[in-house]
PDB file of N, CA and C in Angstrom:
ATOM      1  N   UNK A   1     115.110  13.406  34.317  1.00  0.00           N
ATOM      2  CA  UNK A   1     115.766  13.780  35.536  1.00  0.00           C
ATOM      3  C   UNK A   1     117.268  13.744  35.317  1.00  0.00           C
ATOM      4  N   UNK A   2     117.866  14.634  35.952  1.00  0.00           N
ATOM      5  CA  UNK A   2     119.234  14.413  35.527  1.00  0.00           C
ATOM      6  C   UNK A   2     120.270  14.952  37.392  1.00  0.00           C
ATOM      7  N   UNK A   3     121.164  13.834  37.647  1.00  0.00           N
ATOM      8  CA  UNK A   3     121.435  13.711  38.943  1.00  0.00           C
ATOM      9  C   UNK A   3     122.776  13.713  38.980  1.00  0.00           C
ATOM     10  N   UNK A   4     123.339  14.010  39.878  1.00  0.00           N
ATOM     11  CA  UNK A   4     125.213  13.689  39.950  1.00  0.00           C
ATOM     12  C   UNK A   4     125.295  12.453  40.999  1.00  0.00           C
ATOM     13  N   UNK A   5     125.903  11.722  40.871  1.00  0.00           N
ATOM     14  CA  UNK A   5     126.321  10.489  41.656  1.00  0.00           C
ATOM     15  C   UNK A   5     125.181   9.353  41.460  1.00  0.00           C
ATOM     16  N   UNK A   6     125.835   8.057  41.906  1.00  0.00           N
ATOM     17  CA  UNK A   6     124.585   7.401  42.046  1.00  0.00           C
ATOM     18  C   UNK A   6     123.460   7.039  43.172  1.00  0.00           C
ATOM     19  N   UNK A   7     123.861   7.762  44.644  1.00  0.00           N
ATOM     20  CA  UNK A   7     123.028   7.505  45.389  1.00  0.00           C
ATOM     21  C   UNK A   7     121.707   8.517  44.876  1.00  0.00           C
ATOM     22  N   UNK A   8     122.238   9.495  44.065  1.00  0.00           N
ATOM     23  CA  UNK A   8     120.993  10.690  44.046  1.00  0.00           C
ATOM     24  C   UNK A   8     120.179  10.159  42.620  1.00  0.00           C
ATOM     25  N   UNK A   9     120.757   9.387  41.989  1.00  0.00           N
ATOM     26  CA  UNK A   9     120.074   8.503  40.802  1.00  0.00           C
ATOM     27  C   UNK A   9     119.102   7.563  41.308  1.00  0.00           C
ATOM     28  N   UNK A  10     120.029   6.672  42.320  1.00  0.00           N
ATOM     29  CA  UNK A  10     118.867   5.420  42.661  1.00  0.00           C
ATOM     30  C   UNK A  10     117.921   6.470  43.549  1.00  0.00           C
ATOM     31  N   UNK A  11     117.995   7.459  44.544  1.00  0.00           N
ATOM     32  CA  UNK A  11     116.685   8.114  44.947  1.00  0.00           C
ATOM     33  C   UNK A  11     115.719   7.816  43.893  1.00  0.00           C
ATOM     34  N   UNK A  12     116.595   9.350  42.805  1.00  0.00           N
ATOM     35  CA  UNK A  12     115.247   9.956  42.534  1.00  0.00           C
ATOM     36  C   UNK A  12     114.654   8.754  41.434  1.00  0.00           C
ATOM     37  N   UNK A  13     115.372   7.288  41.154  1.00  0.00           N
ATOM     38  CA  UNK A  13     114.828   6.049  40.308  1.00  0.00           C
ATOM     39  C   UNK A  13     113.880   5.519  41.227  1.00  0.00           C
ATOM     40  N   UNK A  14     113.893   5.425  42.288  1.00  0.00           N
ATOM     41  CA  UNK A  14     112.960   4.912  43.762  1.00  0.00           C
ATOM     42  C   UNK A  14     111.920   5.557  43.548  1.00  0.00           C
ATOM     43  N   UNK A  15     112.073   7.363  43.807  1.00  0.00           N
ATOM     44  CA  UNK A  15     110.730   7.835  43.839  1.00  0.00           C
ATOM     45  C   UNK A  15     109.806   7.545  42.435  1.00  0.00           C
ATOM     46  N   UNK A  16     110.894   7.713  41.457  1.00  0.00           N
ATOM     47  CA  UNK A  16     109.513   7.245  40.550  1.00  0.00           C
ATOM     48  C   UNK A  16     109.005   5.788  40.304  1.00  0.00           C
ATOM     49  N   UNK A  17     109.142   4.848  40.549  1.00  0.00           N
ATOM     50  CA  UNK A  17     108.688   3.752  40.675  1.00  0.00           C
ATOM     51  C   UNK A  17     107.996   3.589  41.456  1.00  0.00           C
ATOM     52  N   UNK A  18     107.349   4.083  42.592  1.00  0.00           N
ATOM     53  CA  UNK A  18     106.511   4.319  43.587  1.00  0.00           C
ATOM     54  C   UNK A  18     105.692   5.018  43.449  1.00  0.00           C
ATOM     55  N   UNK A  19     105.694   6.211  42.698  1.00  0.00           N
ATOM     56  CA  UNK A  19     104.950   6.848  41.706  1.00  0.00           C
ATOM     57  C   UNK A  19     103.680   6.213  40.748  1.00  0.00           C
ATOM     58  N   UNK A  20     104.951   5.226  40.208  1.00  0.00           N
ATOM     59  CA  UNK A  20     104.008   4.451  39.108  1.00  0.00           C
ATOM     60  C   UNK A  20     103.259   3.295  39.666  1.00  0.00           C
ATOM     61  N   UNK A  21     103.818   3.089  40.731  1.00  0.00           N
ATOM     62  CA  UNK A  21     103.399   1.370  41.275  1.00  0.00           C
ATOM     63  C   UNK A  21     101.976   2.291  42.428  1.00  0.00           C
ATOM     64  N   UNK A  22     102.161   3.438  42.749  1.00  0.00           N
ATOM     65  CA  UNK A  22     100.846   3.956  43.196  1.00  0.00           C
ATOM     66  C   UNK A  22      99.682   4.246  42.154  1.00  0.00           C
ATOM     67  N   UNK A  23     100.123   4.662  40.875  1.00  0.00           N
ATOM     68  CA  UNK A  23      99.348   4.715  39.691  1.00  0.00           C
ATOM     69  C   UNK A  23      98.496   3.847  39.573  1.00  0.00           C
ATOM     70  N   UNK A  24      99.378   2.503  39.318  1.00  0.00           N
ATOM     71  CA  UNK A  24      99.141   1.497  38.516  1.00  0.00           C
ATOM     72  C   UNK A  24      98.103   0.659  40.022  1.00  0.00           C
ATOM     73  N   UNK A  25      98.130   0.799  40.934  1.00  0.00           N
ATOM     74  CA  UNK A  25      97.124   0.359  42.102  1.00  0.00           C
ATOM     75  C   UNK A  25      95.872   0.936  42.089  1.00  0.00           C
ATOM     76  N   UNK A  26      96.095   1.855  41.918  1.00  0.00           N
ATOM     77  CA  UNK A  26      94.630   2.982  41.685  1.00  0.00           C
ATOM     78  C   UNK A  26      93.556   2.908  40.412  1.00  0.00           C
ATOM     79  N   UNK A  27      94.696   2.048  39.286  1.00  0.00           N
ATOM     80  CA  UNK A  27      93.774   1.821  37.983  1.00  0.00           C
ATOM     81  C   UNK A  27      93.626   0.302  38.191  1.00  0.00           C
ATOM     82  N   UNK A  28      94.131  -0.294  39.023  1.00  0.00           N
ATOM     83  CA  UNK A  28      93.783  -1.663  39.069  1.00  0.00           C
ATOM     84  C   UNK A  28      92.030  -1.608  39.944  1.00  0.00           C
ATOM     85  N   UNK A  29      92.516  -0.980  41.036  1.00  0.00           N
ATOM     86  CA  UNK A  29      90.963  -0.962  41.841  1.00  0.00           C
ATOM     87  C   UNK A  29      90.203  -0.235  41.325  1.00  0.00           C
ATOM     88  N   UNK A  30      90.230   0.355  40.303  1.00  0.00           N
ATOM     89  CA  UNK A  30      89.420   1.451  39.490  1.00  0.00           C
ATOM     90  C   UNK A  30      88.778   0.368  38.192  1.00  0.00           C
ATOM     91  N   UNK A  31      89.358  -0.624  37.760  1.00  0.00           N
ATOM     92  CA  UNK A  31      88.860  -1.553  36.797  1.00  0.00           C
ATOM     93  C   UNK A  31      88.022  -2.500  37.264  1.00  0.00           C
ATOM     94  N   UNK A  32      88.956  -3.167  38.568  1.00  0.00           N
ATOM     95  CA  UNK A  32      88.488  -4.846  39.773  1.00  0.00           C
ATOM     96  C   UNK A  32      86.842  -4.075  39.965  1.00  0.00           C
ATOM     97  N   UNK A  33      86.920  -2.638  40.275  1.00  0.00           N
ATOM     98  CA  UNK A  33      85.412  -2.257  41.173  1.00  0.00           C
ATOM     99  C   UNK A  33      84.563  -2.052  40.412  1.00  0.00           C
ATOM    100  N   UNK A  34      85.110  -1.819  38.858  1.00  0.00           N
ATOM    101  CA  UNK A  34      83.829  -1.868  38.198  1.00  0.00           C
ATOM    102  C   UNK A  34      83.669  -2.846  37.585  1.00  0.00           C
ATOM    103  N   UNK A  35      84.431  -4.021  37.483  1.00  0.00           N
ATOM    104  CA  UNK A  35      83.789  -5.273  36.576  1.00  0.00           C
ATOM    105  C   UNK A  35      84.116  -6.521  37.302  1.00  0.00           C
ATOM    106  N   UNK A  36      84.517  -6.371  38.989  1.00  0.00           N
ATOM    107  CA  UNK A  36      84.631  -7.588  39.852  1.00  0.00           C
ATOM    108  C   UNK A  36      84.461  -7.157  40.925  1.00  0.00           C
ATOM    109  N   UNK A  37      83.727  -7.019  41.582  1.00  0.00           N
ATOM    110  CA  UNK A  37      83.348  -5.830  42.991  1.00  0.00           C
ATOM    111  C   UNK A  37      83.252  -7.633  43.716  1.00  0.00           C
ATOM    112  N   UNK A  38      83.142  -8.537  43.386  1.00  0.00           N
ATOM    113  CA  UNK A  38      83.426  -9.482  44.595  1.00  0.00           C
ATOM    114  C   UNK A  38      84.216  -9.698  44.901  1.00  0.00           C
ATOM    115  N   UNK A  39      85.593  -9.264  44.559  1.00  0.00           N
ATOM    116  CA  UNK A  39      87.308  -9.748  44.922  1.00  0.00           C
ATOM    117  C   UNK A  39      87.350  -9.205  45.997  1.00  0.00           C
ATOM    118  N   UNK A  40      87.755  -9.810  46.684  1.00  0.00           N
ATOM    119  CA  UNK A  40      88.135 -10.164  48.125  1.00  0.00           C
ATOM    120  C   UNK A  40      89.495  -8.949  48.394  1.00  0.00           C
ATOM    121  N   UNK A  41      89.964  -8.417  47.795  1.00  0.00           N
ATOM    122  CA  UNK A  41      91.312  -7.645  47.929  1.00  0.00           C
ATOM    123  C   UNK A  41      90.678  -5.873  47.896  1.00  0.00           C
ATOM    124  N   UNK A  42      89.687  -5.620  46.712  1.00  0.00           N
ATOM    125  CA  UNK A  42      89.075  -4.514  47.101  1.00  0.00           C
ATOM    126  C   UNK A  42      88.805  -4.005  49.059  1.00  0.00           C
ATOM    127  N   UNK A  43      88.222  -4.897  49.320  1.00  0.00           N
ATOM    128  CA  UNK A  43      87.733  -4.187  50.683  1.00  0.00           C
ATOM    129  C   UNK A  43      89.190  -3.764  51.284  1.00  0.00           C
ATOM    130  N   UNK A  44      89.933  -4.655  51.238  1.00  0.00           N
ATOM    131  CA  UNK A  44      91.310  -4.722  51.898  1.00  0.00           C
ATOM    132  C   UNK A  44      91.796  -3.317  51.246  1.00  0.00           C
ATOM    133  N   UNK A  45      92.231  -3.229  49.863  1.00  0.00           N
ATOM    134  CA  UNK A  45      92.683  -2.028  49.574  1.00  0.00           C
ATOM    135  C   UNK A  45      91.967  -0.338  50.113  1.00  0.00           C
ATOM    136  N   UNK A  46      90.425  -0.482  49.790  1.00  0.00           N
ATOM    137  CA  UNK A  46      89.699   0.758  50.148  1.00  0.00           C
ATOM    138  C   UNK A  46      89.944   1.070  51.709  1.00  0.00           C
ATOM    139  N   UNK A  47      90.396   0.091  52.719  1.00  0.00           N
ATOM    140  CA  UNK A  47      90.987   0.565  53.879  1.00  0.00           C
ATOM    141  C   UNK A  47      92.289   0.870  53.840  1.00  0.00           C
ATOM    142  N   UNK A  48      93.291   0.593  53.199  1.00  0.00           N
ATOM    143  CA  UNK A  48      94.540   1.371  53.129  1.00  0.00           C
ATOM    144  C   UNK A  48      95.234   2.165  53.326  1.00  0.00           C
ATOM    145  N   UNK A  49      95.804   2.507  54.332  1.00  0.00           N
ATOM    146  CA  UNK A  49      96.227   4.611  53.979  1.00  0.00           C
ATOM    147  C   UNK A  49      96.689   4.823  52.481  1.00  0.00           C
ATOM    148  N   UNK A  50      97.587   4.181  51.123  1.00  0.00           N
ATOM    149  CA  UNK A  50      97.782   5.003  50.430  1.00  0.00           C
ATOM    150  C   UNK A  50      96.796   5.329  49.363  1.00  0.00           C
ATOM    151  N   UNK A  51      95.015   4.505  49.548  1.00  0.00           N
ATOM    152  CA  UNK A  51      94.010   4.907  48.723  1.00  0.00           C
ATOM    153  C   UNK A  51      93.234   5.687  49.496  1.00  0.00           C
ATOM    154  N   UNK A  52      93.402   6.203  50.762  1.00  0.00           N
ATOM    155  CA  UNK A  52      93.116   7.888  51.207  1.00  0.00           C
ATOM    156  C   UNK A  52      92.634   8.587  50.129  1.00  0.00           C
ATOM    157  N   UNK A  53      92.117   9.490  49.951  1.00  0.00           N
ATOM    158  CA  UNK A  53      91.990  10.376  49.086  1.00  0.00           C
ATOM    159  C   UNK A  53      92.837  11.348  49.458  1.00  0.00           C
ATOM    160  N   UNK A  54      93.762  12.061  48.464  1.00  0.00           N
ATOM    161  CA  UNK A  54      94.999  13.003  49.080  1.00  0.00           C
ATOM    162  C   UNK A  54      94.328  14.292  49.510  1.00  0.00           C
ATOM    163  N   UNK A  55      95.225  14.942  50.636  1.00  0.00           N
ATOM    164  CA  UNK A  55      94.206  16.377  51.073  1.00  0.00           C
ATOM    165  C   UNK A  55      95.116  17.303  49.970  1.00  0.00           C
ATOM    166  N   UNK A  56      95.833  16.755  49.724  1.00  0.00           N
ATOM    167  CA  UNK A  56      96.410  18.252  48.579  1.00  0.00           C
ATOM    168  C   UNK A  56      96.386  18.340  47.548  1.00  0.00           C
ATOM    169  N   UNK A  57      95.855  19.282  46.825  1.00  0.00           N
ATOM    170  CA  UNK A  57      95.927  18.924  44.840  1.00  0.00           C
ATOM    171  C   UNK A  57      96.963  20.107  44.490  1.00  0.00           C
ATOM    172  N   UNK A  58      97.921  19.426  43.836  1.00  0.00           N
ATOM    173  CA  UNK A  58      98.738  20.137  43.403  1.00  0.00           C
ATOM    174  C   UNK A  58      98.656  20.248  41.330  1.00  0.00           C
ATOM    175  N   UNK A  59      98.928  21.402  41.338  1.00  0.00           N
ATOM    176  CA  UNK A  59      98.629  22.151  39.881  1.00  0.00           C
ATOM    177  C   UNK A  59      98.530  23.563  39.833  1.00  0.00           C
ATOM    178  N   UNK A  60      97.820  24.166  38.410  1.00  0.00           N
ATOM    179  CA  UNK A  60      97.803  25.604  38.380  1.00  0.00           C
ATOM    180  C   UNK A  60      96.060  25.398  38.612  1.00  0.00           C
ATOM    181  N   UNK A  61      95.741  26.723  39.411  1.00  0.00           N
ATOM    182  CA  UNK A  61      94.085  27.076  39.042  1.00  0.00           C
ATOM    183  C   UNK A  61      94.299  28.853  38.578  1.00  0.00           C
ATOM    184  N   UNK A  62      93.440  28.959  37.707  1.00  0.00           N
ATOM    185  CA  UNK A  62      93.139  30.481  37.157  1.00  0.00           C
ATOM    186  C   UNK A  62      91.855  30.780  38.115  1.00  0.00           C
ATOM    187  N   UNK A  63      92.942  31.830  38.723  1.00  0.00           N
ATOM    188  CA  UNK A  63      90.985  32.466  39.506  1.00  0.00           C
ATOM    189  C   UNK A  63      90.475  33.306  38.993  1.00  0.00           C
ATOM    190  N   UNK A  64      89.423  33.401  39.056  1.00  0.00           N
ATOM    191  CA  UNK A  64      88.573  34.514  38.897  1.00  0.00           C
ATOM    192  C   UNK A  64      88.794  35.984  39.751  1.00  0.00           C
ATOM    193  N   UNK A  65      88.140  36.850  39.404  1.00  0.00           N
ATOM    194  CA  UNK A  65      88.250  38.329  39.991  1.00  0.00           C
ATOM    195  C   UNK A  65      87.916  37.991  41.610  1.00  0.00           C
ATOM    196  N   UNK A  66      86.834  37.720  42.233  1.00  0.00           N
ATOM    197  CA  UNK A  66      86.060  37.221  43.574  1.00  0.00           C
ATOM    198  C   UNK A  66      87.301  36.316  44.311  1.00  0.00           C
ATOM    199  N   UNK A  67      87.643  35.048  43.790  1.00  0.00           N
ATOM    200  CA  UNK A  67      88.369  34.338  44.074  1.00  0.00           C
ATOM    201  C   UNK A  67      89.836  35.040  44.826  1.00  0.00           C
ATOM    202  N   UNK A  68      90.540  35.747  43.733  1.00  0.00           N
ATOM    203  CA  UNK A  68      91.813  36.429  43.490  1.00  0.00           C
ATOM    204  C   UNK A  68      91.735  37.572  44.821  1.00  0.00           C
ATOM    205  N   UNK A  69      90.489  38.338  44.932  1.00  0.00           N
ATOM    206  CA  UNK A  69      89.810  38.668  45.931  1.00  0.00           C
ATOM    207  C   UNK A  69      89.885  38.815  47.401  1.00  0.00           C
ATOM    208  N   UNK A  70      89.395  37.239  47.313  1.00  0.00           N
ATOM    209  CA  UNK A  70      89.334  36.624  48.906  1.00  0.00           C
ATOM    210  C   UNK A  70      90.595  35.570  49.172  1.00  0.00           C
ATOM    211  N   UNK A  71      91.561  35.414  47.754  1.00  0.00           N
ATOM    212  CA  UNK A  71      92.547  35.273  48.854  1.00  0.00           C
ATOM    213  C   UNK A  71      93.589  35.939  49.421  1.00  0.00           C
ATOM    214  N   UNK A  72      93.415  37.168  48.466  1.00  0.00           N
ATOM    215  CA  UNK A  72      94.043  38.771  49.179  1.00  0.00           C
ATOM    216  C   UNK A  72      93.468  39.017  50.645  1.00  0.00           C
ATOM    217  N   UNK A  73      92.227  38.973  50.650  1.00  0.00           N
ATOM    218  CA  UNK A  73      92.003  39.381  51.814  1.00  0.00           C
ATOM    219  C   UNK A  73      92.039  38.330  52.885  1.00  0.00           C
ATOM    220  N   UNK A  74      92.157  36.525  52.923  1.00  0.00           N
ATOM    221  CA  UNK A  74      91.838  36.147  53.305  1.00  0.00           C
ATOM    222  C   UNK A  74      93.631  35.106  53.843  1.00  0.00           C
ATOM    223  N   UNK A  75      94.283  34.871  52.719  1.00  0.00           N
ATOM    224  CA  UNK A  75      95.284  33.928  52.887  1.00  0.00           C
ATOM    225  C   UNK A  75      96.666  34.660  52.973  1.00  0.00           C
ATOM    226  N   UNK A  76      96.670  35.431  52.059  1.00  0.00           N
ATOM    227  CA  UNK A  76      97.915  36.309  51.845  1.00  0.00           C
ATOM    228  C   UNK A  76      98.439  37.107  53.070  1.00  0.00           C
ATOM    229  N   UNK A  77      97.610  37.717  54.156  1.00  0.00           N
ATOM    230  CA  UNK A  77      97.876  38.393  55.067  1.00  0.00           C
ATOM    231  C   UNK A  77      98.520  37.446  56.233  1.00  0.00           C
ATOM    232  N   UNK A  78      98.130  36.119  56.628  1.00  0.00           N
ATOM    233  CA  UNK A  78      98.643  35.225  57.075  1.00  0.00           C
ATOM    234  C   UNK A  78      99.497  34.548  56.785  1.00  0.00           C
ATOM    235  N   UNK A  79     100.093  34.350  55.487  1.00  0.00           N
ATOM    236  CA  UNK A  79     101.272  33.978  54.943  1.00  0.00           C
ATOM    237  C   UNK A  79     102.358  35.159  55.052  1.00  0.00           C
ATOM    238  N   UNK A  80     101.701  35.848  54.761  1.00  0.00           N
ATOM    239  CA  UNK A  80     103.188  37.468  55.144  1.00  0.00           C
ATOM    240  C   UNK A  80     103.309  37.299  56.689  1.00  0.00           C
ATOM    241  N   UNK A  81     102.318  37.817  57.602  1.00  0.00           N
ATOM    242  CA  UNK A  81     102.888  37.808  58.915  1.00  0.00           C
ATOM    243  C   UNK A  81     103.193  36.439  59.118  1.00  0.00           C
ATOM    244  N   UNK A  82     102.386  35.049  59.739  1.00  0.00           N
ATOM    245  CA  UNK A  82     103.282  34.750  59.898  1.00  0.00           C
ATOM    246  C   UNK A  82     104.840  33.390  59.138  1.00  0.00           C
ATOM    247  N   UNK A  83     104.648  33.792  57.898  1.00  0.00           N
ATOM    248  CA  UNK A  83     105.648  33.231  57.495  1.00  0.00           C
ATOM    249  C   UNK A  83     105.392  32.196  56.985  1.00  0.00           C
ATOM    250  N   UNK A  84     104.275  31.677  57.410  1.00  0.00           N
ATOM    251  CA  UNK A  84     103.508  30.041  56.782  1.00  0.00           C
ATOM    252  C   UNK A  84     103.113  30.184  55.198  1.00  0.00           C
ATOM    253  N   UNK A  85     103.516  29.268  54.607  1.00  0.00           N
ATOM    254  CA  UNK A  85     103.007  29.284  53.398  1.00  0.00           C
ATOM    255  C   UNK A  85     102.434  27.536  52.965  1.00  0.00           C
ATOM    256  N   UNK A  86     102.048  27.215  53.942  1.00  0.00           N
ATOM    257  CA  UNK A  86     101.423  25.859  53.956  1.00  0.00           C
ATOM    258  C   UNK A  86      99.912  25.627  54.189  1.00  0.00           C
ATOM    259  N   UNK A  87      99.315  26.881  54.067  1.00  0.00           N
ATOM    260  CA  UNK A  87      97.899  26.805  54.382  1.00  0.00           C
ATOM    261  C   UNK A  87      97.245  27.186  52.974  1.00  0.00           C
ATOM    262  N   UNK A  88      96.744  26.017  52.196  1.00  0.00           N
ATOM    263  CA  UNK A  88      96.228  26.536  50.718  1.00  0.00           C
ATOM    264  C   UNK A  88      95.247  27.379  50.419  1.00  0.00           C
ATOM    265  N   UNK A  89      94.824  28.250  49.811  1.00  0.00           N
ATOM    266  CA  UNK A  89      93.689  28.960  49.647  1.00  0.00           C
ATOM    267  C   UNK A  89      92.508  27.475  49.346  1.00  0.00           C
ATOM    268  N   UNK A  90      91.307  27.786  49.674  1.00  0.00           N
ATOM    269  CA  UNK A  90      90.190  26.663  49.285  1.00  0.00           C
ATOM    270  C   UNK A  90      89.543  27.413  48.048  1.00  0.00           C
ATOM    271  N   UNK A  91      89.305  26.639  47.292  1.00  0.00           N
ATOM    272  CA  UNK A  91      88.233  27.145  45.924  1.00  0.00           C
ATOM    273  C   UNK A  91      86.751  27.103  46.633  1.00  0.00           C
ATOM    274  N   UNK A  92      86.043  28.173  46.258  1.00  0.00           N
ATOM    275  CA  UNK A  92      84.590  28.457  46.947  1.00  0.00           C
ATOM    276  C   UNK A  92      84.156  28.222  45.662  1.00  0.00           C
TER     277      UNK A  92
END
């Protein structure tokens, strides 16, 4: 990352440490549940909001012909009119 000043350093040093400290929570309850499922902190964590399962996956997908398809006909026309580009195509 590369930043001018230091308030925009310590940000973007914040966001990634929160990053990692969300990582590093997710492989902890991912180890505790499979080789200590009696710890007392699991239940507590699996109610959590930040072990939600996220509604957004962000990355590349290659579609297929069908796919490429239906989101011509299906997403694209609603993102042109009206302007939204926050509604993801769904993989069928």
């Amino acid at each position: 990352m590369q930043f001018t000043g230091r308030a925009l350093a310590s940000l973007g040093l914040a966001a990634a440490v929160v990053a990692y400290n969300l990582r590093k929570l997710e492989n902890w309850h991912a180890q505790v549940g499979k080789h200590g499922p009696d710890n007392p902190l699991l239940g507590i964590y699996e109610q959590h909001p930040l072990h939600q399962p996220a509604e957004w996956v962000h990355g590349l997908t290659m579609f297929n012909q069908e796919q490429r398809a239906r989101w011509e006909r299906e997403w694209l026309p609603r993102t042109i009119l009206s302007g939204d580009a926050t509604d993801p195509p769904t993989a069928a």
